[in-house]
N, C-alpha and C. Protein backbone atom coordinates (compact mmCIF):
# COMPACT_ATOMS: atom_id res chain seq x y z
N UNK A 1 4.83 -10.73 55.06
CA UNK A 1 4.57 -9.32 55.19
C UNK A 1 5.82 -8.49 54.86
N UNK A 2 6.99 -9.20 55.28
CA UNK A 2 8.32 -8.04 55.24
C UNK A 2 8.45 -8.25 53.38
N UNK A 3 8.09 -9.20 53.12
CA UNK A 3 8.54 -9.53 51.42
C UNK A 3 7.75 -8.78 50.48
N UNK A 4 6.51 -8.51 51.36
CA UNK A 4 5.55 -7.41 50.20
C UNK A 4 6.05 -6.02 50.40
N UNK A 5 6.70 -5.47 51.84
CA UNK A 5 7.38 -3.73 52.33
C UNK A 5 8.32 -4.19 51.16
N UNK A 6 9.55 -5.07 50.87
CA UNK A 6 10.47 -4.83 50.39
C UNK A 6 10.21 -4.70 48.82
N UNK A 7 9.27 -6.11 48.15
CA UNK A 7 8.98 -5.39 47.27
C UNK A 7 8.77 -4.37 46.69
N UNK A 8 7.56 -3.91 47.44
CA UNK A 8 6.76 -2.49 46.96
C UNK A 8 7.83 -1.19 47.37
N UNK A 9 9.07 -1.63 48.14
CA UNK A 9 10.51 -0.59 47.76
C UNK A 9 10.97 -0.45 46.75
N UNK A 10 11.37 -1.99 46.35
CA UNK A 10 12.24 -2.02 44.88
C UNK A 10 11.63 -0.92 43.53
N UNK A 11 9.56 -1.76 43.85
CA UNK A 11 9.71 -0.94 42.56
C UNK A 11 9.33 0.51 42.95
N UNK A 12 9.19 0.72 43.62
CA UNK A 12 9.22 2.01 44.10
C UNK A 12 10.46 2.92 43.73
N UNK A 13 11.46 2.31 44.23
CA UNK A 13 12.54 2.92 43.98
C UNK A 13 12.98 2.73 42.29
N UNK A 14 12.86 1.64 41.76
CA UNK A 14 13.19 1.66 40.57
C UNK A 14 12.25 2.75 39.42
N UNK A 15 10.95 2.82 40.32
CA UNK A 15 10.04 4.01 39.15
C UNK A 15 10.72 5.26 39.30
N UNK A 16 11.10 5.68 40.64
CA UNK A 16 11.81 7.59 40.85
C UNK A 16 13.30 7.05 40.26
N UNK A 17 13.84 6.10 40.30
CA UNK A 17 15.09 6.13 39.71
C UNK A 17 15.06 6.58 37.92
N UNK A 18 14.22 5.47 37.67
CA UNK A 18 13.61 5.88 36.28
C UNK A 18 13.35 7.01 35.44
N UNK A 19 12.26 7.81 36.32
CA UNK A 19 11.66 8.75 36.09
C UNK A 19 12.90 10.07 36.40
N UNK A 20 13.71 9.70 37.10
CA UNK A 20 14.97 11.04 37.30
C UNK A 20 15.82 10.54 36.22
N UNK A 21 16.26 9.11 35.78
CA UNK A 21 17.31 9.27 34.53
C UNK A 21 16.53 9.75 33.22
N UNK A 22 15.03 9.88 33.20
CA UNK A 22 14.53 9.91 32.00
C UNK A 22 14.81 11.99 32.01
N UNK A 23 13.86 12.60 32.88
CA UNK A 23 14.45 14.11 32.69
C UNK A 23 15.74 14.19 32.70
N UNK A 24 16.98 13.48 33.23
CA UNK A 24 18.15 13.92 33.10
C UNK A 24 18.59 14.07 31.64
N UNK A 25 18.12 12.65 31.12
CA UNK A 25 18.39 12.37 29.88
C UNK A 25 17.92 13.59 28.91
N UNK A 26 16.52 14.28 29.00
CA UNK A 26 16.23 15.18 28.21
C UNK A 26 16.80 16.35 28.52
N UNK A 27 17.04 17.04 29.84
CA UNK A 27 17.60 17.81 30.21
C UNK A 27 18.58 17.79 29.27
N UNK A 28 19.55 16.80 28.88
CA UNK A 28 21.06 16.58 28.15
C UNK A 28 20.75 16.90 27.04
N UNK A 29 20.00 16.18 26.44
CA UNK A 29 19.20 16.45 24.72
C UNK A 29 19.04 18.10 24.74
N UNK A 30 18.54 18.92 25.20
CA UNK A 30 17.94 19.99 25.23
C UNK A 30 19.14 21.02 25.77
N UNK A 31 20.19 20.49 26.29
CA UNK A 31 21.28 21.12 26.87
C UNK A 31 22.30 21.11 25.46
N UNK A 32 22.38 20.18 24.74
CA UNK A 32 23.12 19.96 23.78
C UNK A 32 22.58 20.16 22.08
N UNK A 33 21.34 20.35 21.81
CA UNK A 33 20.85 21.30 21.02
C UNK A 33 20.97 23.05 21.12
N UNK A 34 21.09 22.85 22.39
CA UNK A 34 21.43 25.00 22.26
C UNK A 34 23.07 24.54 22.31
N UNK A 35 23.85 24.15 22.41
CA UNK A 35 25.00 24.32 22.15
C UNK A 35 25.24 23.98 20.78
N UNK A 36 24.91 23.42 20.17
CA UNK A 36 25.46 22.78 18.83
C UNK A 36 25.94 21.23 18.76
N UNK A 37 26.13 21.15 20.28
CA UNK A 37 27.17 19.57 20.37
C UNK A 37 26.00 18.64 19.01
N UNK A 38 24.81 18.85 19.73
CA UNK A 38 24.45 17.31 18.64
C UNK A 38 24.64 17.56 17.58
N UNK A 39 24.64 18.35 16.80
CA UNK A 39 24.67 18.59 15.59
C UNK A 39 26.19 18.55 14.68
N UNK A 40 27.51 18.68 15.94
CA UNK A 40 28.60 18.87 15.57
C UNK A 40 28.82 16.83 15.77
N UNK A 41 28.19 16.34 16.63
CA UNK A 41 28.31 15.28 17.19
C UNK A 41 27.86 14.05 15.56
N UNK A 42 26.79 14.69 15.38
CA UNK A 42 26.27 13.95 14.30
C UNK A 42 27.21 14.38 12.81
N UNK A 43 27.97 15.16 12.74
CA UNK A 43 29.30 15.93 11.26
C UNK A 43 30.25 14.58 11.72
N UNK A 44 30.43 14.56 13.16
CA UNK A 44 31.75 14.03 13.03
C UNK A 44 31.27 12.35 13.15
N UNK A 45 29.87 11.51 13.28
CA UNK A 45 29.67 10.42 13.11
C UNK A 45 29.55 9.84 11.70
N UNK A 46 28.96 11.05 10.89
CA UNK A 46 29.25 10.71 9.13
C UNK A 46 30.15 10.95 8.84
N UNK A 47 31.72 12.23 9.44
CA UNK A 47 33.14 11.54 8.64
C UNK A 47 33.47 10.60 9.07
N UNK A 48 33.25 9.79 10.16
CA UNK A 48 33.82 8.91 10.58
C UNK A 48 33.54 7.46 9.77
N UNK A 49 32.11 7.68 9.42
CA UNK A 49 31.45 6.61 8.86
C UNK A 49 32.20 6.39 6.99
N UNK A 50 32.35 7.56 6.79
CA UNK A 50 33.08 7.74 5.42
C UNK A 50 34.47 7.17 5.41
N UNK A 51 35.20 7.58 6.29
CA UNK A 51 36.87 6.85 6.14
C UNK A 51 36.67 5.78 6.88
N UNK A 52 35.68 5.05 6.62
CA UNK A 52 35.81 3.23 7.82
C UNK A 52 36.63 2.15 6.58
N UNK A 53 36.95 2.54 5.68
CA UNK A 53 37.68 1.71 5.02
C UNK A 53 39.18 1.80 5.20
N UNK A 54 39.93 0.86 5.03
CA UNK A 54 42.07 0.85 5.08
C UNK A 54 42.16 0.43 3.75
N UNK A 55 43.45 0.32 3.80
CA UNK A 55 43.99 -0.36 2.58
C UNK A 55 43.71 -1.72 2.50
N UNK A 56 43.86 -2.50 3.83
CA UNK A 56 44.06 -3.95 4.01
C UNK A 56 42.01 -4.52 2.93
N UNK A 57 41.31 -3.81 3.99
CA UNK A 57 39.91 -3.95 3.62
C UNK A 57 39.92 -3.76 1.88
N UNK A 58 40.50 -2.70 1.24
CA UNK A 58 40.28 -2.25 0.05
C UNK A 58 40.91 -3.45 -0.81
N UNK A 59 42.14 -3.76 -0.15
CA UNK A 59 42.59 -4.83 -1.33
C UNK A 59 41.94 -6.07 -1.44
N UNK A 60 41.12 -6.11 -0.16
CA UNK A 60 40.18 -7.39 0.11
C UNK A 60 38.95 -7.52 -0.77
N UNK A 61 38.57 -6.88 -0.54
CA UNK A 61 37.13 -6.03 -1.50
C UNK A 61 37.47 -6.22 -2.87
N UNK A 62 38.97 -6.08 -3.65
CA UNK A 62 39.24 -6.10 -4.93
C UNK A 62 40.13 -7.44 -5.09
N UNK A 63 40.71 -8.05 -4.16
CA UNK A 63 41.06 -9.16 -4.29
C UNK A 63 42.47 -8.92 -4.96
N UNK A 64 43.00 -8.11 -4.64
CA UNK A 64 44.73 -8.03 -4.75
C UNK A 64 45.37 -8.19 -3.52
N UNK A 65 46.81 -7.99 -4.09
CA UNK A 65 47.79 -8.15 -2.73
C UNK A 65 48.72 -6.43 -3.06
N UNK A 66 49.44 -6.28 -2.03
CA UNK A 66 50.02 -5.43 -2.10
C UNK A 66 51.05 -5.21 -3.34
N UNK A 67 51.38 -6.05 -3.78
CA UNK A 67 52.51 -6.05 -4.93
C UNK A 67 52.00 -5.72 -6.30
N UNK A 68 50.60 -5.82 -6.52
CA UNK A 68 49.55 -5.75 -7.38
C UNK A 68 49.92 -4.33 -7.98
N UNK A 69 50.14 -4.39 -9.36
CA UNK A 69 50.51 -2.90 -9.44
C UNK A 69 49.22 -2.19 -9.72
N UNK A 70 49.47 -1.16 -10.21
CA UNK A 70 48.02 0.37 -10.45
C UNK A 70 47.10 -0.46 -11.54
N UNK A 71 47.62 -0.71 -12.50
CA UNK A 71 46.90 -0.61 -13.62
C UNK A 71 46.53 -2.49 -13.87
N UNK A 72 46.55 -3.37 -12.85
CA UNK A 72 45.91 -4.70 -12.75
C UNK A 72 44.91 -4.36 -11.49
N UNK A 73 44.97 -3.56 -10.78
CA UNK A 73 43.72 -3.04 -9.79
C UNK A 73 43.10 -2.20 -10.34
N UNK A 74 43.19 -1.41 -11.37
CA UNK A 74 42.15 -0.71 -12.50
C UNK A 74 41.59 -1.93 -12.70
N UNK A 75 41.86 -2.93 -13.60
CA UNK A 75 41.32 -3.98 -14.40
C UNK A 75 40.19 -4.65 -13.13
N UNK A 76 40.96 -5.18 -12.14
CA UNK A 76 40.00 -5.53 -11.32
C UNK A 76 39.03 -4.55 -10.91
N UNK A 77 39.21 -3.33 -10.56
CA UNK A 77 37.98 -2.20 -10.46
C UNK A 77 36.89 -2.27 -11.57
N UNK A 78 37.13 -2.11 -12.43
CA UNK A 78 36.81 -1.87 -13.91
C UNK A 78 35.78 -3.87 -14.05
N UNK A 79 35.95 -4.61 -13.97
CA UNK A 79 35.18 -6.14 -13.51
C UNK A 79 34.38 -5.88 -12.88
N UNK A 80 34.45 -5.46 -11.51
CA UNK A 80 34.24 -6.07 -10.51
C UNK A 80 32.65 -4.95 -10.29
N UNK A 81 33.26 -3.20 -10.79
CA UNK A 81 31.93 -2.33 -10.95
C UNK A 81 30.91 -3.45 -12.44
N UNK A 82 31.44 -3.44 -13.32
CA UNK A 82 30.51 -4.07 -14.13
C UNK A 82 29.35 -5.00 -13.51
N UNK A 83 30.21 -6.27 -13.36
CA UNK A 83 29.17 -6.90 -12.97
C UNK A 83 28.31 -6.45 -11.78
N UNK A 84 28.69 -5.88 -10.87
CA UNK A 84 27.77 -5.19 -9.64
C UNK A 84 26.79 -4.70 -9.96
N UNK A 85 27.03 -3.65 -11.46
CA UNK A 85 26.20 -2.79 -12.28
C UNK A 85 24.87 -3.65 -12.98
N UNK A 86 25.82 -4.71 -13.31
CA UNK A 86 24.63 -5.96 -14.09
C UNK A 86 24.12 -6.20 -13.34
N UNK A 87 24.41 -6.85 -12.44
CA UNK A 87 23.40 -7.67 -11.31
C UNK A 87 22.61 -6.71 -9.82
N UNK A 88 22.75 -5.45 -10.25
CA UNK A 88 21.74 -4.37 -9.58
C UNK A 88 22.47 -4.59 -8.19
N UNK A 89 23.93 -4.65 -7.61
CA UNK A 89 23.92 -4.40 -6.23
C UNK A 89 24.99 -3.25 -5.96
N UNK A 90 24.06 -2.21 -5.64
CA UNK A 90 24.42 -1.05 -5.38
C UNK A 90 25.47 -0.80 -4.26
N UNK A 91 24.82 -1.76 -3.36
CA UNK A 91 25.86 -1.73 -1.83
C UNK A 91 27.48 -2.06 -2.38
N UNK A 92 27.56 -3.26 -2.87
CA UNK A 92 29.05 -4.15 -3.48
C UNK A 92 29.32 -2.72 -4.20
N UNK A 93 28.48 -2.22 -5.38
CA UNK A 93 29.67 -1.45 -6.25
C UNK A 93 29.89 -0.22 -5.77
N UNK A 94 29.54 0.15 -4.75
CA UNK A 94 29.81 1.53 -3.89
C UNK A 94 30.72 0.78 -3.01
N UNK A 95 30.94 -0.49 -2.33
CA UNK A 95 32.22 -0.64 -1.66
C UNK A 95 33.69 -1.14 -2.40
N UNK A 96 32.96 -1.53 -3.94
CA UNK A 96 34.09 -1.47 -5.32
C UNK A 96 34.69 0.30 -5.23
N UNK A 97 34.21 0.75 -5.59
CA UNK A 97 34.80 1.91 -5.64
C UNK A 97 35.19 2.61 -4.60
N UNK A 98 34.71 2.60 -3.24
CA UNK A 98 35.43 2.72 -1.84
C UNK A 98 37.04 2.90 -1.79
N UNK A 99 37.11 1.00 -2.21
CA UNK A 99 37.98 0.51 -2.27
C UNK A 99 39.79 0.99 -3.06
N UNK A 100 38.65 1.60 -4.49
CA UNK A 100 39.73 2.08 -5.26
C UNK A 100 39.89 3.05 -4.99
N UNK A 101 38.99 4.05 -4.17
CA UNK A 101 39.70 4.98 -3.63
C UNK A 101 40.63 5.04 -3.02
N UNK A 102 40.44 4.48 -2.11
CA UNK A 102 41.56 4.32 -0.70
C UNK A 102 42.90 3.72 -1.85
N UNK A 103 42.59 2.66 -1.77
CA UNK A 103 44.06 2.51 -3.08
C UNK A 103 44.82 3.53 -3.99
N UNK A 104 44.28 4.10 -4.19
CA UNK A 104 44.03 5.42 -5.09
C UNK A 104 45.18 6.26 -4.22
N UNK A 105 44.83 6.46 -3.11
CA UNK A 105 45.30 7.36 -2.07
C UNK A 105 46.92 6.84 -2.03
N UNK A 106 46.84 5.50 -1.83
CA UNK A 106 47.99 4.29 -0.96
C UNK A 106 49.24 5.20 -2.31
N UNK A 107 48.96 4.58 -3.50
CA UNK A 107 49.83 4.58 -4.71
C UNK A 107 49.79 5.40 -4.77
N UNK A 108 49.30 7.14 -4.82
CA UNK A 108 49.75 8.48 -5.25
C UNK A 108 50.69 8.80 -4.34
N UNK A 109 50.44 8.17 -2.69
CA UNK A 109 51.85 8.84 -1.78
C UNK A 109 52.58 8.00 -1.92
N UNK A 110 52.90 6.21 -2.15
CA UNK A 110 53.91 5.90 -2.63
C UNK A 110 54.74 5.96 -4.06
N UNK A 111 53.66 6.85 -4.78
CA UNK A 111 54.81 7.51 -5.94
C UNK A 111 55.24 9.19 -5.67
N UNK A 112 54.75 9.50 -4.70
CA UNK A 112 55.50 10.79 -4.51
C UNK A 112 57.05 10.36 -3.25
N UNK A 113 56.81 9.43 -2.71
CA UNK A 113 58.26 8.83 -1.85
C UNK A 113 59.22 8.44 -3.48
């Protein structure tokens, strides 16, 4: 008898627990659409998603080393989009060119030092 009271607590308590995080939760949604947050929230999850590449990743992706000068990581850029292009994979030659961006970046500020 005491094992069926305690049961029929738990879920008892677990349905109003439930049912109060679920309005809290919308309350928040609906609190953060009149402010702007989600919307500023969701700007700053796509720049973030845009600069997820380094240098280390980029030279990986193109298969150099740091000593690799500009114009043998063209050559490898310049490969590496081709065949991606031939063989239809869009994902690889958008992280080919990622890549040479960020590189891109590395070598213009170490030729302005």
């Amino acid at each position: 008898m005491a094992s069926r009271i305690i049961a029929q607590f738990i879920v008892m308590g677990s349905g109003i627990l439930g049912r109060a995080f679920f309005q809290a939760y919308r309350q928040a949604i609906a609190n953060a659409s009149k402010t702007g947050v989600a919307q500023e929230a969701m700007q700053n999850a796509v720049r973030k998603a845009g600069k997820a590449i380094n240098a280390q990743e980029a030279r990986q992706i193109l298969g150099v080393t740091e000593q690799t000068s500009w114009e043998e990581i063209l050559l490898k850029y310049d490969k590496l989009f081709e065949n991606n292009a031939k063989a239809g994979s869009f994902y690889l030659q958008s992280k080919v060119v990622r890549a040479k961006e960020c590189l891109e970046v590395v070598y213009r500020t170490k030729a302005n030092l």
